[in-house]
PDB file of N, CA and C in Angstrom:
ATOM      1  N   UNK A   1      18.423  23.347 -27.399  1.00  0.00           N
ATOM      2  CA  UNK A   1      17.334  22.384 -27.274  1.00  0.00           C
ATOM      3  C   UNK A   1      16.414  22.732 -26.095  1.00  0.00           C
ATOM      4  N   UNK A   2      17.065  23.555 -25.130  1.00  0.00           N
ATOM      5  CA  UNK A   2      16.117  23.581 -23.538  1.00  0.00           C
ATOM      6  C   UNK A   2      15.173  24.357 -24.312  1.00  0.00           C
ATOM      7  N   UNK A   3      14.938  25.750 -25.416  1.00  0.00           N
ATOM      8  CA  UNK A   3      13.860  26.092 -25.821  1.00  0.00           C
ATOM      9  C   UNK A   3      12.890  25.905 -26.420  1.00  0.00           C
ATOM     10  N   UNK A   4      13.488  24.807 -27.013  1.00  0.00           N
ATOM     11  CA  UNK A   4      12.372  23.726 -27.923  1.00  0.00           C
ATOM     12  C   UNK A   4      11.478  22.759 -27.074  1.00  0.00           C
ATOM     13  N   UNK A   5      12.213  22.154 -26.113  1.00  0.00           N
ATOM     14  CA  UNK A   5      11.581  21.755 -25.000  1.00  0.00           C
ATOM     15  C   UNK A   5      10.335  22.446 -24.638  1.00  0.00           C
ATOM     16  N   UNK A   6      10.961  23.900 -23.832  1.00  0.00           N
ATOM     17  CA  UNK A   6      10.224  24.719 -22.873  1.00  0.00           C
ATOM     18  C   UNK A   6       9.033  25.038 -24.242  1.00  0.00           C
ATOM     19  N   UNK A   7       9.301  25.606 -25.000  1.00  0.00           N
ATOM     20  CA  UNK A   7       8.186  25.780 -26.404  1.00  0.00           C
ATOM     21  C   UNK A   7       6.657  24.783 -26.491  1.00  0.00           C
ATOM     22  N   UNK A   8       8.011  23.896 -26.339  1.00  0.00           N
ATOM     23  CA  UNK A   8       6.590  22.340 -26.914  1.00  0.00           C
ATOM     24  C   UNK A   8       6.148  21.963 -25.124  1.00  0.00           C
ATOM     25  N   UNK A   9       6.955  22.026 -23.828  1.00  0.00           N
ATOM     26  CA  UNK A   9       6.045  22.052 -22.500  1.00  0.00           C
ATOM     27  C   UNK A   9       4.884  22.839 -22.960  1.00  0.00           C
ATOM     28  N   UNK A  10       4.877  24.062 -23.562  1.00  0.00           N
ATOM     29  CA  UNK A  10       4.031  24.911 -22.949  1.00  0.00           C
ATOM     30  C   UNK A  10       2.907  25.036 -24.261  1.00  0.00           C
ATOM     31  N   UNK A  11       3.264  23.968 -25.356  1.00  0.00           N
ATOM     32  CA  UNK A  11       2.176  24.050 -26.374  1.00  0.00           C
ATOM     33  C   UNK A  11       1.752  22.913 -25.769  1.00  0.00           C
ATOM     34  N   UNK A  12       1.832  21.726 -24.909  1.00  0.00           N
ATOM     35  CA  UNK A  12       1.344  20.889 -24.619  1.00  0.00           C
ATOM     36  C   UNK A  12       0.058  21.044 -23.335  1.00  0.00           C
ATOM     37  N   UNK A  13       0.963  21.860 -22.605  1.00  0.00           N
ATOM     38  CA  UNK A  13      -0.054  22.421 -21.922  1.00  0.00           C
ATOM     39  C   UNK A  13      -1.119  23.414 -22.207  1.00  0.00           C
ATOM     40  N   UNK A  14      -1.236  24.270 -23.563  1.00  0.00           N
ATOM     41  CA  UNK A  14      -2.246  25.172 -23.787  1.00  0.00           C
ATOM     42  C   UNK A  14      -3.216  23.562 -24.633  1.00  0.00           C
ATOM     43  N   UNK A  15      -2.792  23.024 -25.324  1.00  0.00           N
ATOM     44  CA  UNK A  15      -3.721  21.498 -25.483  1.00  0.00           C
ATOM     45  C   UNK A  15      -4.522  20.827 -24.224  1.00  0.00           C
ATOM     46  N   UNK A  16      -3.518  20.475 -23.236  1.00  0.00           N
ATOM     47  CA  UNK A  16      -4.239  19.892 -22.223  1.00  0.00           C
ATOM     48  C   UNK A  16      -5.334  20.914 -21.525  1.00  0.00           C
ATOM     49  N   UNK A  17      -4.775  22.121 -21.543  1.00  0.00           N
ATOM     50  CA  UNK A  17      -6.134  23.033 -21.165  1.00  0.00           C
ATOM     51  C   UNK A  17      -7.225  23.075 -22.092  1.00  0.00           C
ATOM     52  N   UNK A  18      -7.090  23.118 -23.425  1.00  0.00           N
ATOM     53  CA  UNK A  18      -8.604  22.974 -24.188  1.00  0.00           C
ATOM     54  C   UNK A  18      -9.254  21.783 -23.921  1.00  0.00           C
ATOM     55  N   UNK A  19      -7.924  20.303 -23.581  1.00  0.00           N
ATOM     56  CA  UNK A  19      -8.962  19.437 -23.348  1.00  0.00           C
ATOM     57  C   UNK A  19      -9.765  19.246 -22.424  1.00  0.00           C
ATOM     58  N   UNK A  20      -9.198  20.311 -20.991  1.00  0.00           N
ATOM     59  CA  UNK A  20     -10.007  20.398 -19.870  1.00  0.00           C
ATOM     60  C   UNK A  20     -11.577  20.737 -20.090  1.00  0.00           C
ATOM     61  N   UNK A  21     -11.854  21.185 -21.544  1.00  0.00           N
ATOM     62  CA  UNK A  21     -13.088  21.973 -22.107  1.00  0.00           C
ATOM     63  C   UNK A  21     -13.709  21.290 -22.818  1.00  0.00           C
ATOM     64  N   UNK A  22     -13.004  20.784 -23.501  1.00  0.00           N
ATOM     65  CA  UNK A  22     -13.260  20.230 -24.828  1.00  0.00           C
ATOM     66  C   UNK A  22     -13.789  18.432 -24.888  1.00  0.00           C
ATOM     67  N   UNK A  23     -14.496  17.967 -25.033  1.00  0.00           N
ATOM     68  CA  UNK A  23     -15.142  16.782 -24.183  1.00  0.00           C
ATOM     69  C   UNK A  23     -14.117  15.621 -25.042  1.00  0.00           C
ATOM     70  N   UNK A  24     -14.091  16.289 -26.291  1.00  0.00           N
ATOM     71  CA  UNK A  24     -12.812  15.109 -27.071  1.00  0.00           C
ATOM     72  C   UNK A  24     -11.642  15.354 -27.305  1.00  0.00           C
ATOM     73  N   UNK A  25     -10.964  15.693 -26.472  1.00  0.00           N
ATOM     74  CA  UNK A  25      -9.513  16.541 -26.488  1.00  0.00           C
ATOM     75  C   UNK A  25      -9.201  15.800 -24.941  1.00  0.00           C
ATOM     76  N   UNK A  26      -8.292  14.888 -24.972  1.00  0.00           N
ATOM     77  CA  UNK A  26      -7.995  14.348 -23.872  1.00  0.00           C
ATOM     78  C   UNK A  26      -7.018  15.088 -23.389  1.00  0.00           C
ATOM     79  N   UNK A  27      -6.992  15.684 -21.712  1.00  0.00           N
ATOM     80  CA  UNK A  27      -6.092  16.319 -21.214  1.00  0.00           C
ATOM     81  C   UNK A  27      -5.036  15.595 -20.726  1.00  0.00           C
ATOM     82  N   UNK A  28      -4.883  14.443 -19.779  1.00  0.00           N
ATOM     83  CA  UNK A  28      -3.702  14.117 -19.335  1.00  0.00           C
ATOM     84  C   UNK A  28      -3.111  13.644 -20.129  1.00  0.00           C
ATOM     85  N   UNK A  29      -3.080  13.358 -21.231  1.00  0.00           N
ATOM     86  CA  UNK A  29      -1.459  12.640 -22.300  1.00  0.00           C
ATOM     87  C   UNK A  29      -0.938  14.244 -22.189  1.00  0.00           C
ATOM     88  N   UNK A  30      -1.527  15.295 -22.827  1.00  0.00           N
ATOM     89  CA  UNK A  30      -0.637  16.375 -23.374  1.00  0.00           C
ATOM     90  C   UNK A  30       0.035  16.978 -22.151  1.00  0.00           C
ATOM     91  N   UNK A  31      -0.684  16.733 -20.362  1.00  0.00           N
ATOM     92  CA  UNK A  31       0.293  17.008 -19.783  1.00  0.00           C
ATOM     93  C   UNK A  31       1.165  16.323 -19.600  1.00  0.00           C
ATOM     94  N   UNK A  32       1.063  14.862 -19.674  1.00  0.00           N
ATOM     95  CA  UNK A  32       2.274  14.420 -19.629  1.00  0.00           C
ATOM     96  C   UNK A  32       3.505  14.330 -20.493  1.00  0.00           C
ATOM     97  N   UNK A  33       2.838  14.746 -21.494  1.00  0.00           N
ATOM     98  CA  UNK A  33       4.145  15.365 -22.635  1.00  0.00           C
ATOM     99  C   UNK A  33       4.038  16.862 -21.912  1.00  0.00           C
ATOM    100  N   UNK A  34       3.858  17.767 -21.566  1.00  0.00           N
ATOM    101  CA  UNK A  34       4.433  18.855 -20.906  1.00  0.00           C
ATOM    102  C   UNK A  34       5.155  18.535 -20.227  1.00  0.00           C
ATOM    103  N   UNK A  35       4.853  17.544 -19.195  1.00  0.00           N
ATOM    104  CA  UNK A  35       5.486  17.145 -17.934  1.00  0.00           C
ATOM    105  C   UNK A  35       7.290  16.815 -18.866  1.00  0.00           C
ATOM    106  N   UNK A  36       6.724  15.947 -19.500  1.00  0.00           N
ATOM    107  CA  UNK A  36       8.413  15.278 -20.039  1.00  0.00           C
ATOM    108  C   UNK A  36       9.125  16.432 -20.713  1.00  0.00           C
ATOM    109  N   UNK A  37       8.721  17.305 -21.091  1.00  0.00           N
ATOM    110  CA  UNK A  37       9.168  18.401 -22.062  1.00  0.00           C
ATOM    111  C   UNK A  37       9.315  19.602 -20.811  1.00  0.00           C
ATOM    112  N   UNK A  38       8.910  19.386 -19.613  1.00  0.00           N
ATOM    113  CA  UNK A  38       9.778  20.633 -18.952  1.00  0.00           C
ATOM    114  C   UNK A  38      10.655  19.810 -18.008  1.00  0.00           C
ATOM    115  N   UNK A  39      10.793  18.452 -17.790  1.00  0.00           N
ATOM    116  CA  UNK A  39      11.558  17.495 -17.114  1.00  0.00           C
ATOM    117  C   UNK A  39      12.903  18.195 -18.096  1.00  0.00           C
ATOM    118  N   UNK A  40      12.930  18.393 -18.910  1.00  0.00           N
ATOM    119  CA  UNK A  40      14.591  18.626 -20.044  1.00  0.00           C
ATOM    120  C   UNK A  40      15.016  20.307 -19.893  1.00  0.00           C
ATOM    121  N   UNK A  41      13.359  20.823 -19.454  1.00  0.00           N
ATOM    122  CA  UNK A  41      14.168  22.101 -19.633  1.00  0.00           C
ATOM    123  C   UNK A  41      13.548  23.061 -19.090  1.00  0.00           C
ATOM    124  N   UNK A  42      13.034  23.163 -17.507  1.00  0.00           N
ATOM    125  CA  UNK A  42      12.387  23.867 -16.652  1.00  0.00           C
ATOM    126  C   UNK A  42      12.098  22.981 -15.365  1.00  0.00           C
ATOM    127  N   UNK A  43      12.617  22.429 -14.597  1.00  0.00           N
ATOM    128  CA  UNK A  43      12.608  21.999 -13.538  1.00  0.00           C
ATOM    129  C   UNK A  43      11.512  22.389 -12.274  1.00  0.00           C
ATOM    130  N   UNK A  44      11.319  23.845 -12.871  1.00  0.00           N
ATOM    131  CA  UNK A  44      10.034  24.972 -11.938  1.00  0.00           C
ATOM    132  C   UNK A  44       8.775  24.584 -12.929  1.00  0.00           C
ATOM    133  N   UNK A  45       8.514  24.580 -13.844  1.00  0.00           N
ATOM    134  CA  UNK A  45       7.343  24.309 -14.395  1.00  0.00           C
ATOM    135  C   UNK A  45       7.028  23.058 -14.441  1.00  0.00           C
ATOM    136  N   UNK A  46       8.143  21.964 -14.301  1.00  0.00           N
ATOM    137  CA  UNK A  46       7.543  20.787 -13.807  1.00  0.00           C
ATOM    138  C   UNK A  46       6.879  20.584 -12.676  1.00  0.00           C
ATOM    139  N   UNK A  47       7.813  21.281 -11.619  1.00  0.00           N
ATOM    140  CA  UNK A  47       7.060  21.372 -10.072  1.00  0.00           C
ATOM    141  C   UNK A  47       5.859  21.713 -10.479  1.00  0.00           C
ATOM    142  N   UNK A  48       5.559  22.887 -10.501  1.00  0.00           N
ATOM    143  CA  UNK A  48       4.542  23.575 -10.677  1.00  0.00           C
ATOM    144  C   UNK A  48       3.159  22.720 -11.559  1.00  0.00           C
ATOM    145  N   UNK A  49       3.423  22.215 -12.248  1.00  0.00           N
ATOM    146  CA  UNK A  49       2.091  21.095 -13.050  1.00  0.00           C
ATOM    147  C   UNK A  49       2.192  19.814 -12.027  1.00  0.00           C
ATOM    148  N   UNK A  50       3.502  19.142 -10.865  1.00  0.00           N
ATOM    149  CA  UNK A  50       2.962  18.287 -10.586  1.00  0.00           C
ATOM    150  C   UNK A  50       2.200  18.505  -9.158  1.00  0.00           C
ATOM    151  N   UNK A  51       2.403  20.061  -8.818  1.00  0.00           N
ATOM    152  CA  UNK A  51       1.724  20.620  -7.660  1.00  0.00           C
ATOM    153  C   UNK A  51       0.499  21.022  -7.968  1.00  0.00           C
ATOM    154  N   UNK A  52      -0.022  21.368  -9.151  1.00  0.00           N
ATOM    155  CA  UNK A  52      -1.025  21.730  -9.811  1.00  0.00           C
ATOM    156  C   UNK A  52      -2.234  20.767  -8.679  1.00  0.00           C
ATOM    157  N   UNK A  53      -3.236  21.431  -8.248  1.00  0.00           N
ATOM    158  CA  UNK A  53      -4.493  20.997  -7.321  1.00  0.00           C
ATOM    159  C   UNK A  53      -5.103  20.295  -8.281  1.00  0.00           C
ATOM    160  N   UNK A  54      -5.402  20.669  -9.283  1.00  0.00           N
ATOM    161  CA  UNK A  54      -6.313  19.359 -10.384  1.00  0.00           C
ATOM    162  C   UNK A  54      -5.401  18.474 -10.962  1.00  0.00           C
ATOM    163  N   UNK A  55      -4.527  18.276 -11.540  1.00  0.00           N
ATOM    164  CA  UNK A  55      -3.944  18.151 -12.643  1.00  0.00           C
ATOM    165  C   UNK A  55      -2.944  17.381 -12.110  1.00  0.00           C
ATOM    166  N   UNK A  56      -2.415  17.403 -10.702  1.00  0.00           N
ATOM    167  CA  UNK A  56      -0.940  16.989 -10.359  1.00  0.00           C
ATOM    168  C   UNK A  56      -1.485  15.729  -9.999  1.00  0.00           C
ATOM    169  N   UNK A  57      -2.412  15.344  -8.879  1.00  0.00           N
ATOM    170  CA  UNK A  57      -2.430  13.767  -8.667  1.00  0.00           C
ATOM    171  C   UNK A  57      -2.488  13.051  -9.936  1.00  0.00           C
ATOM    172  N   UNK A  58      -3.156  13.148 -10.974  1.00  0.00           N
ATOM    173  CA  UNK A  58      -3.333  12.076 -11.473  1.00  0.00           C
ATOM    174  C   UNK A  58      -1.306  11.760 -12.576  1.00  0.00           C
ATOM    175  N   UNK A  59      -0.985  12.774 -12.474  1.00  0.00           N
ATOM    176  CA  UNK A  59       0.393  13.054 -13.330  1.00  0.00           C
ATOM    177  C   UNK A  59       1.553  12.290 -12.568  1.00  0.00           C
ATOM    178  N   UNK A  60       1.226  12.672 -10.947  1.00  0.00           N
ATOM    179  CA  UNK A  60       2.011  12.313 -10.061  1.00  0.00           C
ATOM    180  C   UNK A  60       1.669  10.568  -9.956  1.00  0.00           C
ATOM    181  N   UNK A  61       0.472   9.832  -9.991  1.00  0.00           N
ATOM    182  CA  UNK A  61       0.007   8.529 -10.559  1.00  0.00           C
ATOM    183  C   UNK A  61       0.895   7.646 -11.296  1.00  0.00           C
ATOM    184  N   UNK A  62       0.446   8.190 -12.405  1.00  0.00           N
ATOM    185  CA  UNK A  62       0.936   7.784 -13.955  1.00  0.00           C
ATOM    186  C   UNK A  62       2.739   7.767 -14.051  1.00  0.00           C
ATOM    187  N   UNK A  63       3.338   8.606 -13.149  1.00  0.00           N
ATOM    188  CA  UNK A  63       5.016   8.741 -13.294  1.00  0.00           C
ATOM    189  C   UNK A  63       5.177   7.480 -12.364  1.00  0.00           C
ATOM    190  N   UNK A  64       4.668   7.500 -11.366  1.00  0.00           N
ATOM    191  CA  UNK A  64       5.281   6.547 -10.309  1.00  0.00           C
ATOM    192  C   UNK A  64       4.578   5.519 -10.199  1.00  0.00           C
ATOM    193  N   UNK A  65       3.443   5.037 -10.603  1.00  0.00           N
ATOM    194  CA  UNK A  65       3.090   3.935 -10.353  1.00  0.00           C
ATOM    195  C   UNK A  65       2.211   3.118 -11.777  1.00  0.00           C
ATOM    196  N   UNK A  66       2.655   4.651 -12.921  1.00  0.00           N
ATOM    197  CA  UNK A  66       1.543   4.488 -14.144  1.00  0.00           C
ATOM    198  C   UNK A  66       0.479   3.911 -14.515  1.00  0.00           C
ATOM    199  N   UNK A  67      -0.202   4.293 -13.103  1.00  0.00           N
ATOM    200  CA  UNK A  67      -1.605   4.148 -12.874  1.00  0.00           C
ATOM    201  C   UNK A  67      -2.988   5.323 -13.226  1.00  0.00           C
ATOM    202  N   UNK A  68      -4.032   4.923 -13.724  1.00  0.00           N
ATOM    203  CA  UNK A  68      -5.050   5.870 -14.139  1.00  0.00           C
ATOM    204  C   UNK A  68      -5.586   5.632 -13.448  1.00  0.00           C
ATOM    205  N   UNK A  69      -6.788   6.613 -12.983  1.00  0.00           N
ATOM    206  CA  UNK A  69      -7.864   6.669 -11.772  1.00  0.00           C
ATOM    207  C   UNK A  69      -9.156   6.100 -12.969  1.00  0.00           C
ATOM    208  N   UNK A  70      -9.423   5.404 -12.026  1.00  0.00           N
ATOM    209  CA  UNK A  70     -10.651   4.313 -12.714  1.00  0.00           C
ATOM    210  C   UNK A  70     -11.650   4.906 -13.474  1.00  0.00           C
ATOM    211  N   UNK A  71     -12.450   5.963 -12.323  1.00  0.00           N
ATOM    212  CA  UNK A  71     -13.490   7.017 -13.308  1.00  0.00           C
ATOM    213  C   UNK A  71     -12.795   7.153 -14.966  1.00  0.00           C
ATOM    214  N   UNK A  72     -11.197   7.618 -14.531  1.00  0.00           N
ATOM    215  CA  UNK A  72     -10.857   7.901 -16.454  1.00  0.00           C
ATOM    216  C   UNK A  72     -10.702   7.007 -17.168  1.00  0.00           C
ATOM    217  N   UNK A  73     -10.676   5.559 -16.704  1.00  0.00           N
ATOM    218  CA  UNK A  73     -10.548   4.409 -17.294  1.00  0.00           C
ATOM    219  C   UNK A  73     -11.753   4.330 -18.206  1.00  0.00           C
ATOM    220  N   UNK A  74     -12.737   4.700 -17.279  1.00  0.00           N
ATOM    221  CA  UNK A  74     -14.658   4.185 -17.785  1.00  0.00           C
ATOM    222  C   UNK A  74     -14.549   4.804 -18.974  1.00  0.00           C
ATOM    223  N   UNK A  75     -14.590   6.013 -18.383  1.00  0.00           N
ATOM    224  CA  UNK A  75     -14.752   7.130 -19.634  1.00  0.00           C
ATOM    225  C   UNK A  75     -13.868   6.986 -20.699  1.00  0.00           C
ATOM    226  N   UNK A  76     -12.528   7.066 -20.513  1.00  0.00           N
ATOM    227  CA  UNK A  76     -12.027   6.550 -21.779  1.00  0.00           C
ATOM    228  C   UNK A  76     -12.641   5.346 -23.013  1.00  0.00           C
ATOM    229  N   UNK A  77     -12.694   4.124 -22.043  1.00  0.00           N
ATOM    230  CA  UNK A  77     -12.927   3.172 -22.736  1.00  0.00           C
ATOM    231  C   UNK A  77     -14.494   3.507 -23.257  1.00  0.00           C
ATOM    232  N   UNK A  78     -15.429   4.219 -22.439  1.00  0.00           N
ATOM    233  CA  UNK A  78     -16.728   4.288 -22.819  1.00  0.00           C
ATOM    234  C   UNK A  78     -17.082   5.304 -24.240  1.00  0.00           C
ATOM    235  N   UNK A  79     -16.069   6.445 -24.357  1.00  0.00           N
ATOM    236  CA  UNK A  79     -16.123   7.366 -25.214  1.00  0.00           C
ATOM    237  C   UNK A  79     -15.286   6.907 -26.638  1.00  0.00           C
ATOM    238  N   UNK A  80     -14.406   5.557 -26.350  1.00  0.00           N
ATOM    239  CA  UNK A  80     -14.260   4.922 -27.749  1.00  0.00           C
ATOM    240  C   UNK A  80     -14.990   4.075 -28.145  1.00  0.00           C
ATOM    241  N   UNK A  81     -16.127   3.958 -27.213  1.00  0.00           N
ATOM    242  CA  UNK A  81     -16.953   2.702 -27.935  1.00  0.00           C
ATOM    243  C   UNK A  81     -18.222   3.877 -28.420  1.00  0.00           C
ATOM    244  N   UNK A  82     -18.210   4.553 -27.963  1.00  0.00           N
ATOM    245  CA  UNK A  82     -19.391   5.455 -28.432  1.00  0.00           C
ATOM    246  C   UNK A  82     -18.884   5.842 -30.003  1.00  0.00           C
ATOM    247  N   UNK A  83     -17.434   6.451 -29.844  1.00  0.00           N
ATOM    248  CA  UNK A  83     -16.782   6.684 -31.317  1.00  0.00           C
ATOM    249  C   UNK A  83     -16.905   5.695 -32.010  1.00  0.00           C
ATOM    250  N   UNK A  84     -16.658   4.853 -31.843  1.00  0.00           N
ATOM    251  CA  UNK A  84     -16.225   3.866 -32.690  1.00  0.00           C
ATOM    252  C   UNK A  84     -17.704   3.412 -33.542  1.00  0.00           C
ATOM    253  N   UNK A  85     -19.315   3.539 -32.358  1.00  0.00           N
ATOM    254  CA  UNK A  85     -20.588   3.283 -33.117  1.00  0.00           C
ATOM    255  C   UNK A  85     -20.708   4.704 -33.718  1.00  0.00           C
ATOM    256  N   UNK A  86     -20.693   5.656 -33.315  1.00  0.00           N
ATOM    257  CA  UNK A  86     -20.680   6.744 -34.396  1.00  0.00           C
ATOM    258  C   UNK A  86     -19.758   6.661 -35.675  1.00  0.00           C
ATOM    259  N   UNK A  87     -18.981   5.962 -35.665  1.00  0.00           N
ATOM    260  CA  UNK A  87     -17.946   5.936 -36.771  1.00  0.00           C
ATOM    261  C   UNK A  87     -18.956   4.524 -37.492  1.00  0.00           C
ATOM    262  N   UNK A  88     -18.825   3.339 -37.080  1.00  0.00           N
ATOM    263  CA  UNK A  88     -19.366   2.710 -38.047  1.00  0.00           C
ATOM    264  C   UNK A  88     -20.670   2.892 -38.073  1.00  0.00           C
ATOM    265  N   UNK A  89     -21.641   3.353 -37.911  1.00  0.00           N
ATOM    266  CA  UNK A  89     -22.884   3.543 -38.283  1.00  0.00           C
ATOM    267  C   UNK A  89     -22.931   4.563 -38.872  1.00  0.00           C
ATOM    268  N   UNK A  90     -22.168   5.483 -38.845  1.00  0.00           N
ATOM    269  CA  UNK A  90     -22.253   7.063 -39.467  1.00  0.00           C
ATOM    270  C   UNK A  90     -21.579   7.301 -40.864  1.00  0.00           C
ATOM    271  N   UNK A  91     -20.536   6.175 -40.989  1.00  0.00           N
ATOM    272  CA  UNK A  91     -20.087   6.655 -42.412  1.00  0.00           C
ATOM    273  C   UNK A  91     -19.826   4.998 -42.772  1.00  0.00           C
ATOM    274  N   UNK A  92     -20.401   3.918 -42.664  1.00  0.00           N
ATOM    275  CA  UNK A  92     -20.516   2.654 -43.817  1.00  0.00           C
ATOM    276  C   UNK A  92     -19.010   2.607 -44.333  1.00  0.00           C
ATOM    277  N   UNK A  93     -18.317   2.091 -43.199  1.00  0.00           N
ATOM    278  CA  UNK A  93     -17.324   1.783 -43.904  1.00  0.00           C
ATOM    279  C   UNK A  93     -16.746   0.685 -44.481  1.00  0.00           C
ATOM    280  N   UNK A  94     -15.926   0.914 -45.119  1.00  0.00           N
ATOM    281  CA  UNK A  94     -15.711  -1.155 -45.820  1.00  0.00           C
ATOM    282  C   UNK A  94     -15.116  -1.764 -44.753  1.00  0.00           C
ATOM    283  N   UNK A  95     -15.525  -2.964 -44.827  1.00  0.00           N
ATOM    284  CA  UNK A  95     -15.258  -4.000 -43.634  1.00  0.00           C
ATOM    285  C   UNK A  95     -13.495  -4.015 -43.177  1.00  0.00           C
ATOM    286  N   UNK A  96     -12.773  -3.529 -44.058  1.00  0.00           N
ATOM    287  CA  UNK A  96     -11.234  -3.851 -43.439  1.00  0.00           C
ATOM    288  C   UNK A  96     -10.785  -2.662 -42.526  1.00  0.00           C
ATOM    289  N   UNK A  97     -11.488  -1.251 -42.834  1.00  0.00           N
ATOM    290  CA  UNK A  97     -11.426   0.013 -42.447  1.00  0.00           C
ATOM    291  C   UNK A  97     -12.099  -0.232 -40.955  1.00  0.00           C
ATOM    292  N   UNK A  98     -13.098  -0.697 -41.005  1.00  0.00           N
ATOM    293  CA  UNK A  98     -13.764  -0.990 -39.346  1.00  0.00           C
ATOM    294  C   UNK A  98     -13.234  -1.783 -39.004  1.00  0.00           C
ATOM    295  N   UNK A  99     -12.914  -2.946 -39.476  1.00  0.00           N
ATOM    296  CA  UNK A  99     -11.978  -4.006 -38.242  1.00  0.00           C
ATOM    297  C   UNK A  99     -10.589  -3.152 -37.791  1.00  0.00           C
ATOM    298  N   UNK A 100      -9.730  -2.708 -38.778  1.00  0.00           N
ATOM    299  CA  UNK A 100      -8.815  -1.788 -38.635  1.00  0.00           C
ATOM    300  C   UNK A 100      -9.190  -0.780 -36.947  1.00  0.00           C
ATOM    301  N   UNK A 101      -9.955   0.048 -37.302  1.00  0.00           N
ATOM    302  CA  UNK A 101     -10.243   1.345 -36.526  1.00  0.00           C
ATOM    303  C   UNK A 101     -10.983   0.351 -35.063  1.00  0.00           C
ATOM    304  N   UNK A 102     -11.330  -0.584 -35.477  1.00  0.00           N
ATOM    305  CA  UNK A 102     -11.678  -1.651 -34.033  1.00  0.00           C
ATOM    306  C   UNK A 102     -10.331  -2.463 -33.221  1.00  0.00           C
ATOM    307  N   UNK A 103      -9.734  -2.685 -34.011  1.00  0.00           N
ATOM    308  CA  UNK A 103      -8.430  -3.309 -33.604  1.00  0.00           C
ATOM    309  C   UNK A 103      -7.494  -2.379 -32.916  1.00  0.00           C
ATOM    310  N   UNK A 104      -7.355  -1.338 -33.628  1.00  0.00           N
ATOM    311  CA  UNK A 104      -6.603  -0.087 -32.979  1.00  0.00           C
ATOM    312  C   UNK A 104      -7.595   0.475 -31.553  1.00  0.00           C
ATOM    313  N   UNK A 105      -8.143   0.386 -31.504  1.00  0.00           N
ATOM    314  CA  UNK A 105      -9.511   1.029 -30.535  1.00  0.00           C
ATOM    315  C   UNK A 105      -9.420  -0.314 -29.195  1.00  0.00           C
ATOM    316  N   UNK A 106      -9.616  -1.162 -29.862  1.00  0.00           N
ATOM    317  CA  UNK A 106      -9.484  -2.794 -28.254  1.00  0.00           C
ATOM    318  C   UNK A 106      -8.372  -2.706 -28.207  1.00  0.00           C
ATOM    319  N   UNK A 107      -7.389  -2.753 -29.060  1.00  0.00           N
ATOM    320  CA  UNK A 107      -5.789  -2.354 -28.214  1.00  0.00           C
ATOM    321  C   UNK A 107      -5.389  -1.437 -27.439  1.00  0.00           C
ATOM    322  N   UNK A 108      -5.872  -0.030 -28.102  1.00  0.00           N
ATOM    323  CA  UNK A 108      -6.018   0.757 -26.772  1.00  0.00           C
ATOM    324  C   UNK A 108      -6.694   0.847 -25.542  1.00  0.00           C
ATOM    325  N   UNK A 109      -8.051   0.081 -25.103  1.00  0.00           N
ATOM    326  CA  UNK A 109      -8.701   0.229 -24.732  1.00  0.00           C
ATOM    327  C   UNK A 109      -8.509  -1.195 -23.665  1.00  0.00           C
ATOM    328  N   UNK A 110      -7.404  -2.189 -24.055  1.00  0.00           N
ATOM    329  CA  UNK A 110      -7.231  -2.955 -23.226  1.00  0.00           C
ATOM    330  C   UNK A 110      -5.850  -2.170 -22.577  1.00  0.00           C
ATOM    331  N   UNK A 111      -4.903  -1.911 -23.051  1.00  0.00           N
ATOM    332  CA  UNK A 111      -3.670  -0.726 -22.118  1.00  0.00           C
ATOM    333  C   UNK A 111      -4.230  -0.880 -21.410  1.00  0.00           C
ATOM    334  N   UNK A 112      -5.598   0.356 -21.609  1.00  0.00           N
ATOM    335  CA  UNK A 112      -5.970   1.429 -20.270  1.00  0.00           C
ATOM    336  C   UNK A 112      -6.663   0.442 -19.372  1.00  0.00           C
ATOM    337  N   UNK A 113      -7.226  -0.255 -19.760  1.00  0.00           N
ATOM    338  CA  UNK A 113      -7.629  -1.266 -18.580  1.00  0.00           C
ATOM    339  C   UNK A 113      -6.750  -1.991 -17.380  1.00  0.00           C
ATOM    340  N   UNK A 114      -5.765  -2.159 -18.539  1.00  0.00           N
ATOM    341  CA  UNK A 114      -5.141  -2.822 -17.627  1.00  0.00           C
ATOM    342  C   UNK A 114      -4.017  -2.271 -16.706  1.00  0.00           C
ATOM    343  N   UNK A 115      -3.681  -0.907 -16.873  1.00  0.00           N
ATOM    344  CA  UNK A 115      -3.075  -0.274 -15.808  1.00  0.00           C
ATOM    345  C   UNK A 115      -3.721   0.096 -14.753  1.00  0.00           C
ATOM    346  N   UNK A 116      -2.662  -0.173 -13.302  1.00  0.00           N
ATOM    347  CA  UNK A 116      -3.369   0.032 -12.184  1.00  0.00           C
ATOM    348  C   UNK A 116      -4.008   0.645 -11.657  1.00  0.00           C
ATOM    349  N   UNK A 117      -4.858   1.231 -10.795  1.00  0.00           N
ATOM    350  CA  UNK A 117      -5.849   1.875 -10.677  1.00  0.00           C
ATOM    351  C   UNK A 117      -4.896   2.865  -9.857  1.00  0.00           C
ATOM    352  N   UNK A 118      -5.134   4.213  -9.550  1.00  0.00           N
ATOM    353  CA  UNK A 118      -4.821   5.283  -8.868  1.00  0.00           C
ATOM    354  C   UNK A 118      -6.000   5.487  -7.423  1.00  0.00           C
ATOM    355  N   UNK A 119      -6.132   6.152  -7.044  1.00  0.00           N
ATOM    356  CA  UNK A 119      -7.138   6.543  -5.634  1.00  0.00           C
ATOM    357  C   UNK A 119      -7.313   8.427  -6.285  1.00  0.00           C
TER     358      UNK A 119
END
């Protein structure tokens, strides 16, 4: 199992790096599934992502106090409301499909609010 682990750490992390690029590819979930996936089976590559100069405060946050830094709060919540008008204005969907994809969207979007803020 430690290679399946170390496998999926390190597919999680080639994800969180495209999302570093990629404007809709969110990076910190997939490190924190790296993070949990070398917690089982690399103890050095955990160090190493939570020492990481970009990448480690906000990881080091989220474990101990599972707090998001506010800027990612905005943006999160701001880039599902943008989706969400590109989605219903862009493809007319039937009314149960948008309340649906709205309901799922304010549920997530209250979480992230409501976890504590980071520095």
């Amino acid at each position: 199992m430690r290679l399946v682990y170390l496998a999926l750490g390190w597919f999680f992390v080639g994800l969180g790096l495209l999302g570093a690029f990629l404007p809709l590819l969110p990076t910190t979930p997939f490190l924190l599934l790296a993070i949990a996936c070398f917690t089982r089976s690399s103890p050095r590559l955990e160090a190493w992502l939570l020492n990481h100069p970009r990448f480690g405060p906000p990881l080091i946050a989220w474990r101990e106090k599972g707090a998001i830094p506010r800027r990612a709060k905005m943006l999160a919540v701001g880039m599902m409301a943008v989706s969400y008008g590109i989605f219903l204005f862009g493809t007319s969907p039937p009314l149960w499909r948008a309340l649906l994809v709205l309901a799922i969207l304010a549920g997530s979007s209250i979480f992230i609010v409501t976890r504590p803020d980071s520095t």
